[in-house]
N, C-alpha and C. Protein backbone atom coordinates (compact mmCIF):
# COMPACT_ATOMS: atom_id res chain seq x y z
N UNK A 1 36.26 155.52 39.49
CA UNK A 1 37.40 156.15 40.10
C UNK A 1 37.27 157.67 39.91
N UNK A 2 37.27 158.29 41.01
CA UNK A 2 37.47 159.82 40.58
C UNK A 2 39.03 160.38 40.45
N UNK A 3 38.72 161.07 39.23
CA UNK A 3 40.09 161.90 39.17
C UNK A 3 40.05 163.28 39.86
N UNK A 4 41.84 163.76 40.19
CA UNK A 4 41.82 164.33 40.61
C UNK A 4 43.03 165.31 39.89
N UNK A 5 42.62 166.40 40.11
CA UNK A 5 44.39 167.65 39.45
C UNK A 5 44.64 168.44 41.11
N UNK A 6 46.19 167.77 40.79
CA UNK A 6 46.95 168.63 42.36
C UNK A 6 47.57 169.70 42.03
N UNK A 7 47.42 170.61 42.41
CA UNK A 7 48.38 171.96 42.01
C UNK A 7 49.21 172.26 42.94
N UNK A 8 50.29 172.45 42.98
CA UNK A 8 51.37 172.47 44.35
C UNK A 8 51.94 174.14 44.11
N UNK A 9 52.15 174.26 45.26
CA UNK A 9 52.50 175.81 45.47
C UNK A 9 53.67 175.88 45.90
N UNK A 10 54.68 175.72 45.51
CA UNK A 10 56.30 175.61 46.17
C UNK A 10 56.80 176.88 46.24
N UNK A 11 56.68 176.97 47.49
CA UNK A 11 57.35 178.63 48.17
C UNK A 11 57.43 178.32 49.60
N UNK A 12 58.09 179.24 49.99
CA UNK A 12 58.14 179.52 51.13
C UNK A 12 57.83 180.90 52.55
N UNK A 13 57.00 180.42 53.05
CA UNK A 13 55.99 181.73 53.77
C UNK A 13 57.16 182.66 54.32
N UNK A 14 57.10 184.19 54.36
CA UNK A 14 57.82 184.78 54.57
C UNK A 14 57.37 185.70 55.68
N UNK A 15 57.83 185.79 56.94
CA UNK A 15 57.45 185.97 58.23
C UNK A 15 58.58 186.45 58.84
N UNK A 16 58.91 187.65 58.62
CA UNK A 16 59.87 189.00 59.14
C UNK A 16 59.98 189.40 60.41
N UNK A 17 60.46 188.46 61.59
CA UNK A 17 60.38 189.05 63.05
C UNK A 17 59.63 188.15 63.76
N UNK A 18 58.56 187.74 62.98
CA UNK A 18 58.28 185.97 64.02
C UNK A 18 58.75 184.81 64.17
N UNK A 19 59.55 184.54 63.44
CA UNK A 19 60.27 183.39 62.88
C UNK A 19 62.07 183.62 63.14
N UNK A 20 62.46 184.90 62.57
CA UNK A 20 63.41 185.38 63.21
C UNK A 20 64.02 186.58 62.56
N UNK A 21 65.41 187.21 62.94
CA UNK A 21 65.92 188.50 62.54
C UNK A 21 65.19 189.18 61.25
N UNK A 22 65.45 190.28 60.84
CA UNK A 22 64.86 190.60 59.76
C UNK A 22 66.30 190.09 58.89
N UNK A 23 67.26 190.63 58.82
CA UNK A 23 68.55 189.79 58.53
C UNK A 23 68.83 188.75 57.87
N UNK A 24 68.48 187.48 58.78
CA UNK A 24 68.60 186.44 58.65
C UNK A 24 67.21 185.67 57.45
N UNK A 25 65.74 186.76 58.28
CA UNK A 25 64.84 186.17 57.24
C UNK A 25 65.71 186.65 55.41
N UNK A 26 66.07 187.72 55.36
CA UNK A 26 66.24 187.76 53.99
C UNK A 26 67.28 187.16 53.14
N UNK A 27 68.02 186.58 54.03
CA UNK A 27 69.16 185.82 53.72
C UNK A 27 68.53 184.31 53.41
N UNK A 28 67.81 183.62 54.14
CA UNK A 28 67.16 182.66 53.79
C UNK A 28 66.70 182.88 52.35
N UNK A 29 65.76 183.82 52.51
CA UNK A 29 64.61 183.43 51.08
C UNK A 29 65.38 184.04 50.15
N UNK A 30 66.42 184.94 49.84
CA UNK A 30 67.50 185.27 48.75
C UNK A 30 68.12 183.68 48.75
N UNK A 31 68.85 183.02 49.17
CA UNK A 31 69.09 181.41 49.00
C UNK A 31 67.82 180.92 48.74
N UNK A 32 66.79 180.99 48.94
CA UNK A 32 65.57 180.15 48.32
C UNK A 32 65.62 180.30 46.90
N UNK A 33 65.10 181.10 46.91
CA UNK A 33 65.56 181.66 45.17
C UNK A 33 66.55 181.58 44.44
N UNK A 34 67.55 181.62 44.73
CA UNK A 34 68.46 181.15 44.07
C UNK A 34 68.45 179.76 43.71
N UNK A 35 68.54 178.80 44.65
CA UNK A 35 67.76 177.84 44.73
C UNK A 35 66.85 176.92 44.23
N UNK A 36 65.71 177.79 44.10
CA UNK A 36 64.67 177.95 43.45
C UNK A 36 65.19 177.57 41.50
N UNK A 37 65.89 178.18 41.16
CA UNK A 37 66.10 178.78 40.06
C UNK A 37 66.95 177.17 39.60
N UNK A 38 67.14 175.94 40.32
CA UNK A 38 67.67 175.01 39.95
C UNK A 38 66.61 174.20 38.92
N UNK A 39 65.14 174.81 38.53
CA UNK A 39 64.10 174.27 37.86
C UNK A 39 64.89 173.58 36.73
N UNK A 40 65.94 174.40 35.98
CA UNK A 40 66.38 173.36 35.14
C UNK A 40 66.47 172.52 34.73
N UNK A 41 66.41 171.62 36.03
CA UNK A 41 66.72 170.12 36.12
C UNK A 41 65.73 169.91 35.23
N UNK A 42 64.48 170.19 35.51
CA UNK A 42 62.85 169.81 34.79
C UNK A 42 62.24 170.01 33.37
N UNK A 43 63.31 170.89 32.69
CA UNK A 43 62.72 171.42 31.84
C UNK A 43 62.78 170.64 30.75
N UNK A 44 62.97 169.42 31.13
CA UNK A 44 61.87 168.31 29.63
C UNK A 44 61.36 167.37 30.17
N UNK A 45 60.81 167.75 31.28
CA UNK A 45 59.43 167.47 32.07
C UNK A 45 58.47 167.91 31.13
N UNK A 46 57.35 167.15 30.44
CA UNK A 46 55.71 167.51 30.27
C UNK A 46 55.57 168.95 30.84
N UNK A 47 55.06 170.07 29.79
CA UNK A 47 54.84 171.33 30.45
C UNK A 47 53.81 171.03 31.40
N UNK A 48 53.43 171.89 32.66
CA UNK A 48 52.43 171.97 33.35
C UNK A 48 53.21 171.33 34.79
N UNK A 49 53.92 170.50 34.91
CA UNK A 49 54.23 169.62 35.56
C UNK A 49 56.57 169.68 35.88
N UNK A 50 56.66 171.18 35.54
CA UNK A 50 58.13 171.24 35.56
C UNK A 50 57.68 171.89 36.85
N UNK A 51 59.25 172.25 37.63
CA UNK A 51 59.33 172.78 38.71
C UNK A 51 59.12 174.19 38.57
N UNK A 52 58.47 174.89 39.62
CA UNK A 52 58.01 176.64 40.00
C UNK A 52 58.73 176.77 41.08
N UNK A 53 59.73 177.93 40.66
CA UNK A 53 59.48 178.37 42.56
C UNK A 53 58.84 179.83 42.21
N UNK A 54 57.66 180.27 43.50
CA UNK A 54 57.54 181.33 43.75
C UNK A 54 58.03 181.87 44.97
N UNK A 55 58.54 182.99 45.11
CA UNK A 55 59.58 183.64 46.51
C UNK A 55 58.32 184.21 47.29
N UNK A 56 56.77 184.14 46.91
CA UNK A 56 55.63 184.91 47.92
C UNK A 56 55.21 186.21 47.71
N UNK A 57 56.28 186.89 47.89
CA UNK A 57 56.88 188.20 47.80
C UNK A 57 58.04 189.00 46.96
N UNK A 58 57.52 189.70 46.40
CA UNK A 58 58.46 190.62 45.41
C UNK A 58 59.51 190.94 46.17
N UNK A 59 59.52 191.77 47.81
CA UNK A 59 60.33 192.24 48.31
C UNK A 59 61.91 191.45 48.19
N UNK A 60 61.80 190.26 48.51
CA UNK A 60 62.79 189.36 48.14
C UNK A 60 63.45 189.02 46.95
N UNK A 61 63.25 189.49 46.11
CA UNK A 61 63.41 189.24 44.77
C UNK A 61 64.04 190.76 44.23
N UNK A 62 63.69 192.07 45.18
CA UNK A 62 63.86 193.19 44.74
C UNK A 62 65.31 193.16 45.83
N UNK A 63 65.41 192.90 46.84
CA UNK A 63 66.86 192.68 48.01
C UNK A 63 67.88 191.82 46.38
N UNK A 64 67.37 190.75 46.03
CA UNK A 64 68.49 190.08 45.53
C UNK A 64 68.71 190.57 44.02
N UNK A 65 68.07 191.57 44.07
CA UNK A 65 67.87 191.98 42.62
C UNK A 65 69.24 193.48 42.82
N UNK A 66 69.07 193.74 43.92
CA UNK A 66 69.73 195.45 44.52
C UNK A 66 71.08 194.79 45.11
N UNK A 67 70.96 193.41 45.23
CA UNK A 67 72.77 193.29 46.23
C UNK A 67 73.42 192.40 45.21
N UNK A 68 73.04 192.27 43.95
CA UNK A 68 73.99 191.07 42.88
C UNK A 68 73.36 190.85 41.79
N UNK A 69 73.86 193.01 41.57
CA UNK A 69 73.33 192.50 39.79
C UNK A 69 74.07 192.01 38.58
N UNK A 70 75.22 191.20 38.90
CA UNK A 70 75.88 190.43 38.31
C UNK A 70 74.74 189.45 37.49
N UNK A 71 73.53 188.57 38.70
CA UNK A 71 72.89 187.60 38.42
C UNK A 71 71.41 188.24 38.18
N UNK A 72 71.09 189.68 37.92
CA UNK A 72 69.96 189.86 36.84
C UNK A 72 69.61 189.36 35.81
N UNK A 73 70.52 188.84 35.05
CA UNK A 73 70.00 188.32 33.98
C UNK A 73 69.76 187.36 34.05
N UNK A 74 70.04 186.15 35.16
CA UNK A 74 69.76 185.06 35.15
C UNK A 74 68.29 184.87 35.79
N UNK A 75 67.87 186.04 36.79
CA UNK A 75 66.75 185.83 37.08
C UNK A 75 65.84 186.33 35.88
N UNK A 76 65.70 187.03 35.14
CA UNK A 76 65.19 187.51 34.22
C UNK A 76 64.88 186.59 33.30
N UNK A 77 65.96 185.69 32.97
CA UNK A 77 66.10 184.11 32.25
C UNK A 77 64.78 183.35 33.10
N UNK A 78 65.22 183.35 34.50
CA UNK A 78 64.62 182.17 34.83
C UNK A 78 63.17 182.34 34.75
N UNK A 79 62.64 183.86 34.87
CA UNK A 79 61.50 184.05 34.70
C UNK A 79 60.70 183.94 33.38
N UNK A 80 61.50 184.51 32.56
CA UNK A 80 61.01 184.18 30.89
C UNK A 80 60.60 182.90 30.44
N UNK A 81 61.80 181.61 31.41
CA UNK A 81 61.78 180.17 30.95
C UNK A 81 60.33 179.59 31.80
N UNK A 82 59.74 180.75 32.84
CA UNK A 82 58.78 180.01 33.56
C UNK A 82 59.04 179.28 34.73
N UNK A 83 60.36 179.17 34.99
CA UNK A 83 60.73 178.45 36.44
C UNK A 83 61.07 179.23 37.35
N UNK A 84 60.85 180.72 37.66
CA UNK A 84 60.80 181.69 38.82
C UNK A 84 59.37 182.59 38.21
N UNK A 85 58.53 182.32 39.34
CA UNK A 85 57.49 183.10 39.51
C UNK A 85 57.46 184.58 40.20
N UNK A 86 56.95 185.22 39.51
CA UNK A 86 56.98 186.77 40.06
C UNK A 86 55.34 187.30 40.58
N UNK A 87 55.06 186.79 42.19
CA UNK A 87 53.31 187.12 42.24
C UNK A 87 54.08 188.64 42.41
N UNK A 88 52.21 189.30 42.03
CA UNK A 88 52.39 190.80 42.07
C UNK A 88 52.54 191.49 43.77
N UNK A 89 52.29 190.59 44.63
CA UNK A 89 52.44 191.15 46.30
C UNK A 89 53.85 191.48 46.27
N UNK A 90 54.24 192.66 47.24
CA UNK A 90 55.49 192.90 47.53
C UNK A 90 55.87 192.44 49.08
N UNK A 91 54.64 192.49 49.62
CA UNK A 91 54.73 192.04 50.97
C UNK A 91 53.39 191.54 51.72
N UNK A 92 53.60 190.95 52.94
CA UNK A 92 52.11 190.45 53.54
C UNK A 92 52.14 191.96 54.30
N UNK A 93 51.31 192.74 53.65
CA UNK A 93 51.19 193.76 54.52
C UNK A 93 49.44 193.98 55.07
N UNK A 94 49.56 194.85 55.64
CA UNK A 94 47.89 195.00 56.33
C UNK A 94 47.53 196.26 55.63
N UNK A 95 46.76 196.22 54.32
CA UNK A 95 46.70 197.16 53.09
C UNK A 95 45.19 197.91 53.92
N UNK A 96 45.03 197.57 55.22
CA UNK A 96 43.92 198.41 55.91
C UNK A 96 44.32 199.76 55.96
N UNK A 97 46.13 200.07 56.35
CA UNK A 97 46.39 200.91 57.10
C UNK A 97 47.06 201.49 55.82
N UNK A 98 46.85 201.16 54.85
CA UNK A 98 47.38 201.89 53.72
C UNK A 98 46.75 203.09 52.70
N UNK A 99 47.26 204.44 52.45
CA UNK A 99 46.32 205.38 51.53
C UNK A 99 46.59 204.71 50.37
N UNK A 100 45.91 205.28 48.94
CA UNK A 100 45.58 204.94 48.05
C UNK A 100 46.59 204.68 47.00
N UNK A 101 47.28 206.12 47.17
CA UNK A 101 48.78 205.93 46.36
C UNK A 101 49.96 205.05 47.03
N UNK A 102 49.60 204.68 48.02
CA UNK A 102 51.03 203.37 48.85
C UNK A 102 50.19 202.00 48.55
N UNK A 103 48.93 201.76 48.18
CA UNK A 103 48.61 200.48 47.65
C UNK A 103 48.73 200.57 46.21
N UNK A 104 49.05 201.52 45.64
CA UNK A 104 49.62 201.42 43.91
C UNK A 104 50.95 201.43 43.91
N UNK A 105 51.67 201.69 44.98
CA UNK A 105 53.16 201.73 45.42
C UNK A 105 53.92 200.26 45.49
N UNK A 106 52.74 199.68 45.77
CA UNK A 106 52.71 198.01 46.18
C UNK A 106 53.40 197.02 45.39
N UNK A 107 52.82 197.58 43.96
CA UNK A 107 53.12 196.90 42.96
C UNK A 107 54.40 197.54 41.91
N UNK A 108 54.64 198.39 42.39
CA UNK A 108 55.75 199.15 41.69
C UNK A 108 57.60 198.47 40.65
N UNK A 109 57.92 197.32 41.81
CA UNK A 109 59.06 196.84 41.71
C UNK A 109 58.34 195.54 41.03
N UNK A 110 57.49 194.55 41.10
CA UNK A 110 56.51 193.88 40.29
C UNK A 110 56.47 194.84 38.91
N UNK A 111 56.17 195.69 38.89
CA UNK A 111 55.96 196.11 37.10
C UNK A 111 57.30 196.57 35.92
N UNK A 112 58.28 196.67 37.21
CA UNK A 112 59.64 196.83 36.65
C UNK A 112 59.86 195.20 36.00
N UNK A 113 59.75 194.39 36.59
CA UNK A 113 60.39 193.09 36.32
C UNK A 113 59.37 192.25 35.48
N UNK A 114 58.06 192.68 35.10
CA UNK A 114 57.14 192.37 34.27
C UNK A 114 57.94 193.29 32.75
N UNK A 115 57.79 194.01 32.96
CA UNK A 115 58.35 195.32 32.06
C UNK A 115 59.80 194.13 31.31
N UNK A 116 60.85 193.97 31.97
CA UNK A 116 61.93 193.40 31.55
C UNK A 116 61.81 191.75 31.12
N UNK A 117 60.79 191.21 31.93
CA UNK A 117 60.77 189.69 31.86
C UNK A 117 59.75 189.40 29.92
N UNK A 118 59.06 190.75 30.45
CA UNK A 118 57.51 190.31 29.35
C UNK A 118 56.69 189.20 29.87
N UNK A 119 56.55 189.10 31.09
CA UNK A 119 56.48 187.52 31.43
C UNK A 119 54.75 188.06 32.59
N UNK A 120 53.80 187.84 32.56
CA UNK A 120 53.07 188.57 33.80
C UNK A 120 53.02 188.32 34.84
N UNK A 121 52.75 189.34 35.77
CA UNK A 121 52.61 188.93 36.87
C UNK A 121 51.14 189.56 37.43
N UNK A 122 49.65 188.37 37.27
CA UNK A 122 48.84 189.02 37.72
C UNK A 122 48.00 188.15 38.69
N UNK A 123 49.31 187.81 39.53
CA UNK A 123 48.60 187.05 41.05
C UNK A 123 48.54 187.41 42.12
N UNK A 124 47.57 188.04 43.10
CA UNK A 124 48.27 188.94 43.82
C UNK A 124 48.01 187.89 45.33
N UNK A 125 48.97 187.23 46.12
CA UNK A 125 49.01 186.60 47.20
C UNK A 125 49.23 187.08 48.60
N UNK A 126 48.52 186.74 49.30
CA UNK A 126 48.54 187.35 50.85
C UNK A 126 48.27 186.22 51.88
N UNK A 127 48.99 185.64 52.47
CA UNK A 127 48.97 184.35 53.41
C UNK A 127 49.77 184.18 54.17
N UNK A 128 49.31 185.53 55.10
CA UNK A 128 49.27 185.69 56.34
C UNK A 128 48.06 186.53 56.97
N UNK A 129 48.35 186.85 58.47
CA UNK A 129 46.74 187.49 59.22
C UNK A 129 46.43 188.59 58.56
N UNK A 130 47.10 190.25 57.95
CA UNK A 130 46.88 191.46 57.58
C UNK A 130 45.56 191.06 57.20
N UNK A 131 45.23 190.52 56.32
CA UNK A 131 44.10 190.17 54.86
C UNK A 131 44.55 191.45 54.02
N UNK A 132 43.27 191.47 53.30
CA UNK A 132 42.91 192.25 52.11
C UNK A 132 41.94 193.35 52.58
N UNK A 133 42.05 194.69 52.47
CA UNK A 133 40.99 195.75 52.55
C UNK A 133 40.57 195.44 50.86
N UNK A 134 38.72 196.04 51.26
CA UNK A 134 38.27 196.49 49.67
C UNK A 134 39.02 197.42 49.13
N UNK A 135 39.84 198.18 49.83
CA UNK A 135 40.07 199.62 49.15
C UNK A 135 41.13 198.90 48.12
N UNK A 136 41.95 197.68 48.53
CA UNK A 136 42.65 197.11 47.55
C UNK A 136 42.39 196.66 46.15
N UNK A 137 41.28 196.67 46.21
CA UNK A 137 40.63 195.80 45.02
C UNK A 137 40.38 196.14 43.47
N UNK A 138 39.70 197.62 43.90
CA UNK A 138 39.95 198.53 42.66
C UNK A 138 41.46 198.82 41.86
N UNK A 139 42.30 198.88 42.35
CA UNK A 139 43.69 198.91 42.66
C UNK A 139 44.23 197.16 41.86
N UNK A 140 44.08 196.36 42.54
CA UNK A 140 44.16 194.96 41.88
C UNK A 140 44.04 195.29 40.54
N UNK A 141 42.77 195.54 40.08
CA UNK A 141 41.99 196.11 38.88
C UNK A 141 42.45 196.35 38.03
N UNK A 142 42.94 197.89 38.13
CA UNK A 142 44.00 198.31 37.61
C UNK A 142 45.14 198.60 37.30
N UNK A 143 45.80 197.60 37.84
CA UNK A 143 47.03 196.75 38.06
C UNK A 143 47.27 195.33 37.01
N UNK A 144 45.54 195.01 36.42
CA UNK A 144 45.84 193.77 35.54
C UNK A 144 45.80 192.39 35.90
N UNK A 145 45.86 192.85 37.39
CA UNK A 145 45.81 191.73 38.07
C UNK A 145 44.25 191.08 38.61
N UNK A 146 44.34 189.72 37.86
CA UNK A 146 43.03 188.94 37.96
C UNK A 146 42.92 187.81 38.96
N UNK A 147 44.04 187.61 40.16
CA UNK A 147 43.57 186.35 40.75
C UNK A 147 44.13 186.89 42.14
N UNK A 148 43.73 186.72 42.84
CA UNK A 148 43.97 186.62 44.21
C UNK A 148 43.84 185.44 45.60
N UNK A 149 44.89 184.97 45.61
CA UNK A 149 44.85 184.12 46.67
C UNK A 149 45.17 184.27 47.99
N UNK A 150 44.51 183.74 49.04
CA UNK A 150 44.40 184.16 49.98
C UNK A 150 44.30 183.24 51.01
């Protein structure tokens, strides 16, 4: 019998104007996250195997972070406990058309909430068409950040 390890990625793709309003997209994935943050339920689940949510994108996380900071601390909680993921992308952007200091800009609101969580964030995700320029990479680098999915 071969074994197998499934790793599940529970998020939701975030697509600003194809899918619909810019508005409405951020209203969704601010309720995702919140949402998201019901991991609780899991947490005497076998580690490895409790619930994740990741939001994709920082940008979303920095909207719900700027309109209800009543519930900072709870995201801050949820991140410390491991059941809200913080990847280091802020957005699916096309880092082709970007200078050097706006791809270190990238990660900016990511190092605030690393900074407060203590918790890291060194995944950097992009899954959508933009891709990745090399010029990003050095930058990754020195950012700490070691994995990139794509």
């Amino acid at each position: 019998m071969r074994h197998w390890n499934i790793y599940l990625y529970n998020h939701s793709h975030v697509d600003v104007g194809y899918t619909n309003t810019h508005k409405n997209i951020e209203q969704l994935h601010k309720s995702n996250i919140i949402g998201g943050m019901l991991a609780e339920e899991t947490k005497d689940i076998r580690q490895g195997a409790q619930y994740v949510w990741n939001p994709e994108v920082s940008w979303l996380l920095e909207r719900l972070w700027q309109s209800n900071p009543k519930k900072r601390e709870d995201f801050i909680n949820a991140i410390k406990k491991g059941q809200l993921s913080v990847d280091a992308s802020y957005l699916n952007l096309n880092t082709s058309i970007c200078s050097d200091e706006e791809l270190f800009h990238v990660f900016k609101f990511t190092r605030n909430i690393q900074r407060l969580s203590g918790q890291p964030s060194d995944v950097f995700q992009q899954f959508d068409i933009p891709g990745i320029s090399w010029g990003l990479i050095p930058v990754l680098a020195q950012e700490g950040i070691k994995y990139v999915m794509s």
